[in-house]
Protein backbone atom coordinates (compact mmCIF):
# COMPACT_ATOMS: atom_id res chain seq x y z
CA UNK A 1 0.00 0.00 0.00
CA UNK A 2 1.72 3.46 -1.24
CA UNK A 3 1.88 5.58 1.95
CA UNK A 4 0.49 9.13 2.47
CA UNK A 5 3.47 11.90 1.74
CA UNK A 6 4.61 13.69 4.75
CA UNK A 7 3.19 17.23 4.95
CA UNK A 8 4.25 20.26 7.03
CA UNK A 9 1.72 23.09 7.51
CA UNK A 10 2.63 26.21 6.31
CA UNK A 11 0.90 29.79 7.09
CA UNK A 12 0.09 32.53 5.08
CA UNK A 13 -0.45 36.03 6.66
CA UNK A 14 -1.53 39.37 4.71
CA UNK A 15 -0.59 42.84 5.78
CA UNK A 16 -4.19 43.41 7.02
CA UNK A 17 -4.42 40.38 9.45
CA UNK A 18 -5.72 37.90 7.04
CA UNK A 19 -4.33 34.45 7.89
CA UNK A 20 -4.43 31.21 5.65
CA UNK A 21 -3.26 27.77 6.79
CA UNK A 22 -2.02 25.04 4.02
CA UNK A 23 0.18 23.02 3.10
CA UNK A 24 3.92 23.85 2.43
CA UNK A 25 5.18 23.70 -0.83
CA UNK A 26 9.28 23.99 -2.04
CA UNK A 27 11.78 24.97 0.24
CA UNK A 28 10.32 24.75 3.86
CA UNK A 29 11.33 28.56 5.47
CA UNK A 30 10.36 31.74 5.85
CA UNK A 31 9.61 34.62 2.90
CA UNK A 32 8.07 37.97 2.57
CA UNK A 33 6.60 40.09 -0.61
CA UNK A 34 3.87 42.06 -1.65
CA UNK A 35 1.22 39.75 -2.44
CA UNK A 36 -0.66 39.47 -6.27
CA UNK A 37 -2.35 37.28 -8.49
CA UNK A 38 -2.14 36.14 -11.90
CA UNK A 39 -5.07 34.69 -14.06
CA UNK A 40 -3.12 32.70 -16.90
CA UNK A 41 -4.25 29.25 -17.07
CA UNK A 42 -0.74 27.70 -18.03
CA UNK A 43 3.07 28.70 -18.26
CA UNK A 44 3.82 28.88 -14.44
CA UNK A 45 7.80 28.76 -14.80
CA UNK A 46 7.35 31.27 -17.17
CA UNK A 47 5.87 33.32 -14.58
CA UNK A 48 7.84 32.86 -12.04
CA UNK A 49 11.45 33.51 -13.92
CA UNK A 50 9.97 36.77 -15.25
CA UNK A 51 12.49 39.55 -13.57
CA UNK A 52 9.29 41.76 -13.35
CA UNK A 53 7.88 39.67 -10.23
CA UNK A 54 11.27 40.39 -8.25
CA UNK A 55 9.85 40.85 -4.27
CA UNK A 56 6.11 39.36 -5.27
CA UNK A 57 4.49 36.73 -3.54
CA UNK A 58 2.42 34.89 -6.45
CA UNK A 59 -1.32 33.59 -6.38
CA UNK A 60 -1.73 31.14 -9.22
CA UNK A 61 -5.55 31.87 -9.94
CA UNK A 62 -5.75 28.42 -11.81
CA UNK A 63 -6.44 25.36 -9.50
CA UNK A 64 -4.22 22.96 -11.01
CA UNK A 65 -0.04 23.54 -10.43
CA UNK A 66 2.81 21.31 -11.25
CA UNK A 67 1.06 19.50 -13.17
CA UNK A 68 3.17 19.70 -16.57
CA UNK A 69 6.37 19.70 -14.70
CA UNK A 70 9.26 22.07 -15.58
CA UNK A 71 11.44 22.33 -18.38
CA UNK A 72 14.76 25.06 -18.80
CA UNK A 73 13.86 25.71 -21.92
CA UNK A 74 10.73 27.96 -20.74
CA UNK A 75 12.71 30.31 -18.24
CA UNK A 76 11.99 33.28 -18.91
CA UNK A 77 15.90 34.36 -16.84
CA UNK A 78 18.43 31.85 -15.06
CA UNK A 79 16.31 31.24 -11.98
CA UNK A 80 12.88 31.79 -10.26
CA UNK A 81 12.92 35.49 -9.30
CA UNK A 82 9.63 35.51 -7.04
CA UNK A 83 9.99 35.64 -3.70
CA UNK A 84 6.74 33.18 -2.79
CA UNK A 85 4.16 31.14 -4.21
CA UNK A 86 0.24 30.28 -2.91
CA UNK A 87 -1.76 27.55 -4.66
CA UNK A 88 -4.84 25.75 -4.26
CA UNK A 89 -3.83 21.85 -5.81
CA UNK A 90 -0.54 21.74 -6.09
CA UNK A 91 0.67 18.46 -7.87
CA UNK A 92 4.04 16.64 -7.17
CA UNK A 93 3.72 14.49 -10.00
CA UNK A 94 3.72 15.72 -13.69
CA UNK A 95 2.39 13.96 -16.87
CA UNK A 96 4.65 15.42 -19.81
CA UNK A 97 7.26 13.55 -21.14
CA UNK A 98 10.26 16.16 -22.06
CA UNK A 99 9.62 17.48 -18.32
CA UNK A 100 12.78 17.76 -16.51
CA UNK A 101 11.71 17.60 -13.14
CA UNK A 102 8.57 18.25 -10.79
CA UNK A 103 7.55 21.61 -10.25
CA UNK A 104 8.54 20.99 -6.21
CA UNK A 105 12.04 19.72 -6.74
CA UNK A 106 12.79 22.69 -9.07
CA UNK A 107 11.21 25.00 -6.30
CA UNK A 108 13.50 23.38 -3.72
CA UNK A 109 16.31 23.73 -5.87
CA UNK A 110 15.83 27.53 -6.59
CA UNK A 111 14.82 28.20 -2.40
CA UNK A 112 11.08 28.98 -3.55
CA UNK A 113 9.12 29.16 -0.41
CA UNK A 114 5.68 28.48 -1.05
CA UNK A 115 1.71 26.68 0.30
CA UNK A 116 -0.67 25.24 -1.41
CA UNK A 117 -4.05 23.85 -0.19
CA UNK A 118 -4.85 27.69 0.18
CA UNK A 119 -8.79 29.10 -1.09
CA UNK A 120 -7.16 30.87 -3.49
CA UNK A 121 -10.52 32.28 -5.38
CA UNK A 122 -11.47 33.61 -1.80
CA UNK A 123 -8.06 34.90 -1.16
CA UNK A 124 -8.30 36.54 -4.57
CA UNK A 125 -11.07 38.31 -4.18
CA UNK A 126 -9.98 39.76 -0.71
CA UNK A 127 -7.12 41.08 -2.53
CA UNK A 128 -8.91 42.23 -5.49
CA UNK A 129 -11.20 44.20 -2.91
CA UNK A 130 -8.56 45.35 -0.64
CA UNK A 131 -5.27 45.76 -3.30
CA UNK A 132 -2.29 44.61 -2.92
CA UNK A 133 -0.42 44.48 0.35
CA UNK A 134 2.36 42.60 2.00
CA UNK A 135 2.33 38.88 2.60
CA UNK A 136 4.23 36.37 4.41
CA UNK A 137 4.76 32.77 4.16
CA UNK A 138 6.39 30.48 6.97
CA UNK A 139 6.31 27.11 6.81
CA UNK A 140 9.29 26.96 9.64
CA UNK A 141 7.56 28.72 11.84
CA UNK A 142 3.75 28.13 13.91
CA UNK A 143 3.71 31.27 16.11
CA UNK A 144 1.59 33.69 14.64
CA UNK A 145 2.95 36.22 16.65
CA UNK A 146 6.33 36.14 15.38
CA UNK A 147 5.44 35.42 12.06
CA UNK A 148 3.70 38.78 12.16
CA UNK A 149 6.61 40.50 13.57
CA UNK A 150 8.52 38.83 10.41
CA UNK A 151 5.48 40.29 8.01
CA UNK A 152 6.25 44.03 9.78
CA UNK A 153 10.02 44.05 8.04
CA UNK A 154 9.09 43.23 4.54
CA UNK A 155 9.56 46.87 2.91
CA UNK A 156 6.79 48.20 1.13
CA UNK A 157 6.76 48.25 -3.19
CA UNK A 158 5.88 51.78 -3.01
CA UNK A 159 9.22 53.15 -3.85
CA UNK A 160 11.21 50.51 -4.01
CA UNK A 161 13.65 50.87 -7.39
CA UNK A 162 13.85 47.26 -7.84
CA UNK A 163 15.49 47.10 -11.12
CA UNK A 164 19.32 46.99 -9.75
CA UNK A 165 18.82 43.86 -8.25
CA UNK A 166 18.15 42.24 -11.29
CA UNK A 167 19.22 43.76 -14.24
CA UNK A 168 22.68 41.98 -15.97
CA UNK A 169 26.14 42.76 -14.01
CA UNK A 170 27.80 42.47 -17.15
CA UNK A 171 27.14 43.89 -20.67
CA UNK A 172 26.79 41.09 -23.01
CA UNK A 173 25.98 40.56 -26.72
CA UNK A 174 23.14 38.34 -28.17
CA UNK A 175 22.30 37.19 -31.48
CA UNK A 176 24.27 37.29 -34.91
CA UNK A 177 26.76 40.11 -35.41
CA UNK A 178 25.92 39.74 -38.69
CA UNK A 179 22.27 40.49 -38.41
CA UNK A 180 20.84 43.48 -39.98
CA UNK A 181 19.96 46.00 -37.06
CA UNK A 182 21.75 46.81 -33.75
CA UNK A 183 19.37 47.43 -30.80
CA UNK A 184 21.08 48.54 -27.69
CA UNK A 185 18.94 47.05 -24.61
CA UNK A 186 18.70 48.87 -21.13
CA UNK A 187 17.90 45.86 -19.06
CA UNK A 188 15.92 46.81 -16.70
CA UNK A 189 15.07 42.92 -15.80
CA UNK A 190 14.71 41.57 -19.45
CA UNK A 191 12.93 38.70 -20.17
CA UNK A 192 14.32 36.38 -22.60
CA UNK A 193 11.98 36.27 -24.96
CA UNK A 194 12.12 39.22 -26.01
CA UNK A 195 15.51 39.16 -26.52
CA UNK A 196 14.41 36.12 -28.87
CA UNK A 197 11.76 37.70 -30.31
CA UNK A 198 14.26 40.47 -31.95
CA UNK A 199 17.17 38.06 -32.84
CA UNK A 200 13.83 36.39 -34.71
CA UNK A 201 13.65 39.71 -36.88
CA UNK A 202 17.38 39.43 -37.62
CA UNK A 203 18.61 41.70 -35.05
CA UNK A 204 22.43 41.64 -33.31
CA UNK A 205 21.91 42.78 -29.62
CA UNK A 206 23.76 44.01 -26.79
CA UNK A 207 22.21 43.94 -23.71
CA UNK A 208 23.19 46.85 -20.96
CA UNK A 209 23.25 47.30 -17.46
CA UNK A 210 20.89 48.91 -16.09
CA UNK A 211 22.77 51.96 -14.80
CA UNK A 212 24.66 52.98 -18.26
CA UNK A 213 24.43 55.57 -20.11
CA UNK A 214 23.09 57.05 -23.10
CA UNK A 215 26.69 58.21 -23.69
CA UNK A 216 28.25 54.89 -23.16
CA UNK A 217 25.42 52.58 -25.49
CA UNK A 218 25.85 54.98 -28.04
CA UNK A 219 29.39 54.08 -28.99
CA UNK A 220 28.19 50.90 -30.00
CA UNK A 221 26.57 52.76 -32.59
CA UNK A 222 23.05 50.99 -32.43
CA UNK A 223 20.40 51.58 -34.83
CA UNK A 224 17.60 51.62 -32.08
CA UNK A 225 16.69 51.27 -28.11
CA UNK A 226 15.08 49.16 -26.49
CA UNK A 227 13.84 49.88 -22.54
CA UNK A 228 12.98 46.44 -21.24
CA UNK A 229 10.28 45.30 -18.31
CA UNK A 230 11.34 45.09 -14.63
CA UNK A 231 10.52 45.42 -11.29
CA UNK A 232 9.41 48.09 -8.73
CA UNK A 233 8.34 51.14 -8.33
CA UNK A 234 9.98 53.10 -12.00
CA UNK A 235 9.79 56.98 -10.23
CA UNK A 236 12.86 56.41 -8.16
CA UNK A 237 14.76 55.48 -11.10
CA UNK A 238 16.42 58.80 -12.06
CA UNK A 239 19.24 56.95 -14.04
CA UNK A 240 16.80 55.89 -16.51
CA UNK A 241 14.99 58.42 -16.77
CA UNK A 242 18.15 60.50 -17.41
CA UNK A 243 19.18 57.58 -20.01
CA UNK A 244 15.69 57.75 -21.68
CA UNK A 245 15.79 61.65 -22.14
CA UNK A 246 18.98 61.48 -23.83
CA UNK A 247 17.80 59.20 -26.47
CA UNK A 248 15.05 61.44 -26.87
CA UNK A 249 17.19 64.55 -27.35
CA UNK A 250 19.26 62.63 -29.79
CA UNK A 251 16.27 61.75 -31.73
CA UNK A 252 16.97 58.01 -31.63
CA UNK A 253 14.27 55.27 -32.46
CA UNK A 254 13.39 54.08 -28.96
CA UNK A 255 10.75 51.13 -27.79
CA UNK A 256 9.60 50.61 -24.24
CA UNK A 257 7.61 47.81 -22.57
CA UNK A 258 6.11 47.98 -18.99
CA UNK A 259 8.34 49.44 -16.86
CA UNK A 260 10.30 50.65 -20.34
CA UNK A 261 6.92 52.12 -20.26
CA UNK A 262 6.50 53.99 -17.42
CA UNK A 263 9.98 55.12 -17.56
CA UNK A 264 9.11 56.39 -21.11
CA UNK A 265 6.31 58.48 -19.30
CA UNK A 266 8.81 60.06 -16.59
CA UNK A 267 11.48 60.89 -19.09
CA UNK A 268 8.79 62.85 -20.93
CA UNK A 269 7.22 64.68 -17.57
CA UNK A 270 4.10 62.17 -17.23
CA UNK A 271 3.95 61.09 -13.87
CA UNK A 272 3.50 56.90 -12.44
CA UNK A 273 1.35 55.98 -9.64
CA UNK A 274 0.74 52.38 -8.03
CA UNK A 275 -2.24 50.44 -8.98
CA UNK A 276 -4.86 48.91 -6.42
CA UNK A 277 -4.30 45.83 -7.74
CA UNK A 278 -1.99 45.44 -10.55
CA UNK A 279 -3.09 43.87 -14.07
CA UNK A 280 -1.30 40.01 -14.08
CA UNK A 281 -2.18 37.60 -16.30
CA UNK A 282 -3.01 36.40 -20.16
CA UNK A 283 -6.19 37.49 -20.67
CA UNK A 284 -6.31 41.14 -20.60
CA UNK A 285 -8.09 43.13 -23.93
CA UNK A 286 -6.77 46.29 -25.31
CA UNK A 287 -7.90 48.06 -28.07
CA UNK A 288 -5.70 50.02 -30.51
CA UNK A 289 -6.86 53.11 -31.02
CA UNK A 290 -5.18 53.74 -34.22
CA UNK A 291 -6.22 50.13 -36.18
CA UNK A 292 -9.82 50.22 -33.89
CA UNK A 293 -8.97 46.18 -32.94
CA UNK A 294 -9.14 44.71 -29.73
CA UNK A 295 -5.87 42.28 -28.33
CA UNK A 296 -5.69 40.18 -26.19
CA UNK A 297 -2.63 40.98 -24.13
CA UNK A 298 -0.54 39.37 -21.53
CA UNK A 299 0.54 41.48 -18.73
CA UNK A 300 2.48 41.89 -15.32
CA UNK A 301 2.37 45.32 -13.94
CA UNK A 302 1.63 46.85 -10.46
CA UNK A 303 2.42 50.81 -11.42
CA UNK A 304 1.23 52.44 -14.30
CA UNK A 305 0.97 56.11 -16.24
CA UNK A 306 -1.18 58.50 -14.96
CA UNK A 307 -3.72 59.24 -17.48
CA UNK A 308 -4.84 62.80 -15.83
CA UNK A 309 -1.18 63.71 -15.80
CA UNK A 310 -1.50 62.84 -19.27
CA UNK A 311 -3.25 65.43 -19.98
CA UNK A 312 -1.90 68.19 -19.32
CA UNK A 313 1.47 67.35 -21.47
CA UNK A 314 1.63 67.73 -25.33
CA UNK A 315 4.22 65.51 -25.72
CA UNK A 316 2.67 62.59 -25.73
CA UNK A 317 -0.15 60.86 -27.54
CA UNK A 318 -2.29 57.58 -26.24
CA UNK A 319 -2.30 54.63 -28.47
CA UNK A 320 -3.60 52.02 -26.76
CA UNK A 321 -6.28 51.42 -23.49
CA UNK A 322 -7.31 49.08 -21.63
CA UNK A 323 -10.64 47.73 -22.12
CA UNK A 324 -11.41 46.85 -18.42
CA UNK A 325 -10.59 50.14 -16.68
CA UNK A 326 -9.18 52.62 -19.64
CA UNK A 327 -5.69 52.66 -18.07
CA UNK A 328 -2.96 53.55 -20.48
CA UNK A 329 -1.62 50.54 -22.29
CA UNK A 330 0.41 52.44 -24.85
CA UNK A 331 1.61 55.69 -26.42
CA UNK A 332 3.56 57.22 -28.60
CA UNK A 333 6.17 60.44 -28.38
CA UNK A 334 4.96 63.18 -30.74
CA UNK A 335 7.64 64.39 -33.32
CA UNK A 336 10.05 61.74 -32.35
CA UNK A 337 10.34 58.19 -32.98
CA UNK A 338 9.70 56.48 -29.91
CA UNK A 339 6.69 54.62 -28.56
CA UNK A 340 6.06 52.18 -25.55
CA UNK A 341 3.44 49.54 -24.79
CA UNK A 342 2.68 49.13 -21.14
CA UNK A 343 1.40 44.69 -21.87
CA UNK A 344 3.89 42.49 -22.91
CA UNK A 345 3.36 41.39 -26.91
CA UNK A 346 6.78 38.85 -26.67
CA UNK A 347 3.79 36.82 -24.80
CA UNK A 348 5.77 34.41 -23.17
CA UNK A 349 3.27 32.95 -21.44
CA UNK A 350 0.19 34.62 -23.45
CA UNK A 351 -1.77 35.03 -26.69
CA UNK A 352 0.51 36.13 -29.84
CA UNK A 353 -1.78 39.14 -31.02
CA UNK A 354 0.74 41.95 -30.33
CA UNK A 355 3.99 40.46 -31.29
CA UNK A 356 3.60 43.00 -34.59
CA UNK A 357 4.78 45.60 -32.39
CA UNK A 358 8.38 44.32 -32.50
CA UNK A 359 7.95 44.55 -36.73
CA UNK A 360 6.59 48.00 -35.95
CA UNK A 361 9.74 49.28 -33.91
CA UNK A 362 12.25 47.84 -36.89
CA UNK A 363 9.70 49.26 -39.25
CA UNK A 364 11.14 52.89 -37.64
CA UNK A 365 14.27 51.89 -37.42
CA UNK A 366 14.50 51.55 -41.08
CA UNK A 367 12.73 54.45 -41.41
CA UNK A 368 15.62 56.58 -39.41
CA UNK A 369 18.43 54.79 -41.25
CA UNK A 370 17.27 56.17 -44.09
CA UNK A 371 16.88 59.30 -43.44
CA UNK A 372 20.55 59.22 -41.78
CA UNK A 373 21.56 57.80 -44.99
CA UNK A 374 19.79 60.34 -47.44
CA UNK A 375 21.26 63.16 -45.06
CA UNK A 376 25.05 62.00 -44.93
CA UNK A 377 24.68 61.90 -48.86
């Protein structure tokens, strides 16, 4: 007779009191975050190697976990970069053949603290009423009391610049030098997909830390910018807003996504402000207001541009909205050749409807080169 596994109880505690008991899940220990949920039905290690959840505690909305396994293939960066994970059935065993491992050895492997057996549709909705707050999980500890005292030291998102911690500590290059286009990327916490998804479109990259400067990317001569997703709050980042403004002034082609987004909308005097809850997920639909169609977007994002400070700026024009709430999901900078989408079209995990913008951005590109050329002439 196969016996029972051995379970250890594990405790979840929100910000606002809220306590869950499960079951513990990966490395048994202690962890702290702010606390959100995704919707996506599938691509879990996607998720959780995106750089952009850096200091989140996830909620997988979907009942079933682990249930495919993990493969290294789908990392979306080297390792797991979320500090916590809540499910409701989590599954040690996995069905698919080219599977690597079980979703709970790779979590032990990478120190992911996490509980399952958790009502997550009720602890969703809590959250979804309340926004997001700090979390903790302990699975090494049962005194509530303490655990609280653990729960008051996790710093709060709200200006946390985030992006340091995870961006590349060494410039590197990606791709084939002898591709057509150079595209200089500020990593920012880059996801490698979307490094993929412009070697795809024959494009040689080199990938820059975080804290560089226009000055210093620029003697690699690119042909265009890319500001990549990340983590935290994007208002403390001065560097890259500095860095963005640059480009600007020099009138180089420039693409942002999420918080290349919102650090778009600094550099250009629109200010961010955090969300209630955050947009997470592969289901989100956005309309473009320029083509009148609706996508369906994947997205990760807790901060997000301020549409009224929109407003009163010239400098900017609104491309894209969200169909849920109207938040700004894309715009473009008037009179120069930069834009920024706030989703994620590399949609890695997610629906492929907005992977055109890439073809867009090298569509500009071209369209500078040109004009450089026609000028030096």
């Amino acid at each position: 007779m196969k016996k029972a596994p051995i379970t250890t109880d594990a405790y979840l505690m929100l910000q606002d009191g809220e306590v869950y008991k499960g079951v513990a899940i990966g490395k048994i220990g202690t962890t702290g975050g702010e606390i959100c949920f995704n919707t996506g039905m599938t691509g879990y290690q996607e998720i959780y190697t995106d750089p952009s959840y850096y200091g989140q505690i996830i909620v997988n909305t979907t009942s079933h976990i682990g249930n495919y396994g993990t493969v290294s293939s789908e990392q979306e960066s080297n390792k797991p970069k979320i500090s916590g994970l809540v499910v409701n059935s989590f599954s040690a065993d996995y069905s698919r053949n080219v599977a690597h491992q079980s979703l709970n050895q790779y979590l032990e492997h990478h120190n992911v603290v996490g509980i399952s057996e958790i009502d997550t549709r009720k602890l969703v909705r809590h959250i979804r009423n309340k926004g997001a707050m700090n979390a903790i999980i302990s699975s090494d500890i049962s005194d509530l009391k303490e655990i609280e005292k653990r729960l008051k030291q996790v710093p709060d998102m709200d200006g946390l610049e985030l992006a340091s911690a995870v961006s590349t500590t060494k410039n590197y290059f990606i791709g084939d030098a002898e591709s057509r286009w150079r595209v200089a990327v500020l990593d920012l916490g880059v996801k490698k997909s979307i490094l993929n998804n412009f070697i795809n479109r024959n494009c040689y990259l080199q990938v820059f830390q975080a804290h560089t400067t226009f000055e210093e990317m620029e003697l690699w001569q690119p042909h265009g910018y890319f500001i990549s997703n990340g983590p935290g709050d994007p208002a403390p980042m001065d560097y890259a807003i500095q860095t963005v403004r640059n480009i600007l002034d020099h009138h180089r082609p420039v693409f942002g996504i999420c918080l290349g987004h919102q650090i778009l909308g600094l550099a250009c005097g629109v200010s961010t402000y955090k969300m209630h809850h955050g947009h997470r997920g592969l289901n989100h639909p956005v309309i473009n207001l320029h083509t009148g169609r609706c996508e369906v977007t994947s997205q990760n994002h807790g901060f997000g541009v301020s549409s009224e400070a929109l407003k009163h700026t010239d400098q900017l024009e609104i491309t894209h909205l969200n169909l849920n709430d109207d938040t700004i999901e894309g715009m473009k900078v008037k009179g120069k050749p930069a834009f920024s989408v706030q989703y994620h079209p590399e949609a890695s995990p997610g629906p492929h409807d907005s992977r055109y913008l890439f073809d867009q951005f090298l569509s500009i590109v071209e369209e500078e080169y040109s004009k450089q050329k026609l000028l030096n002439t």
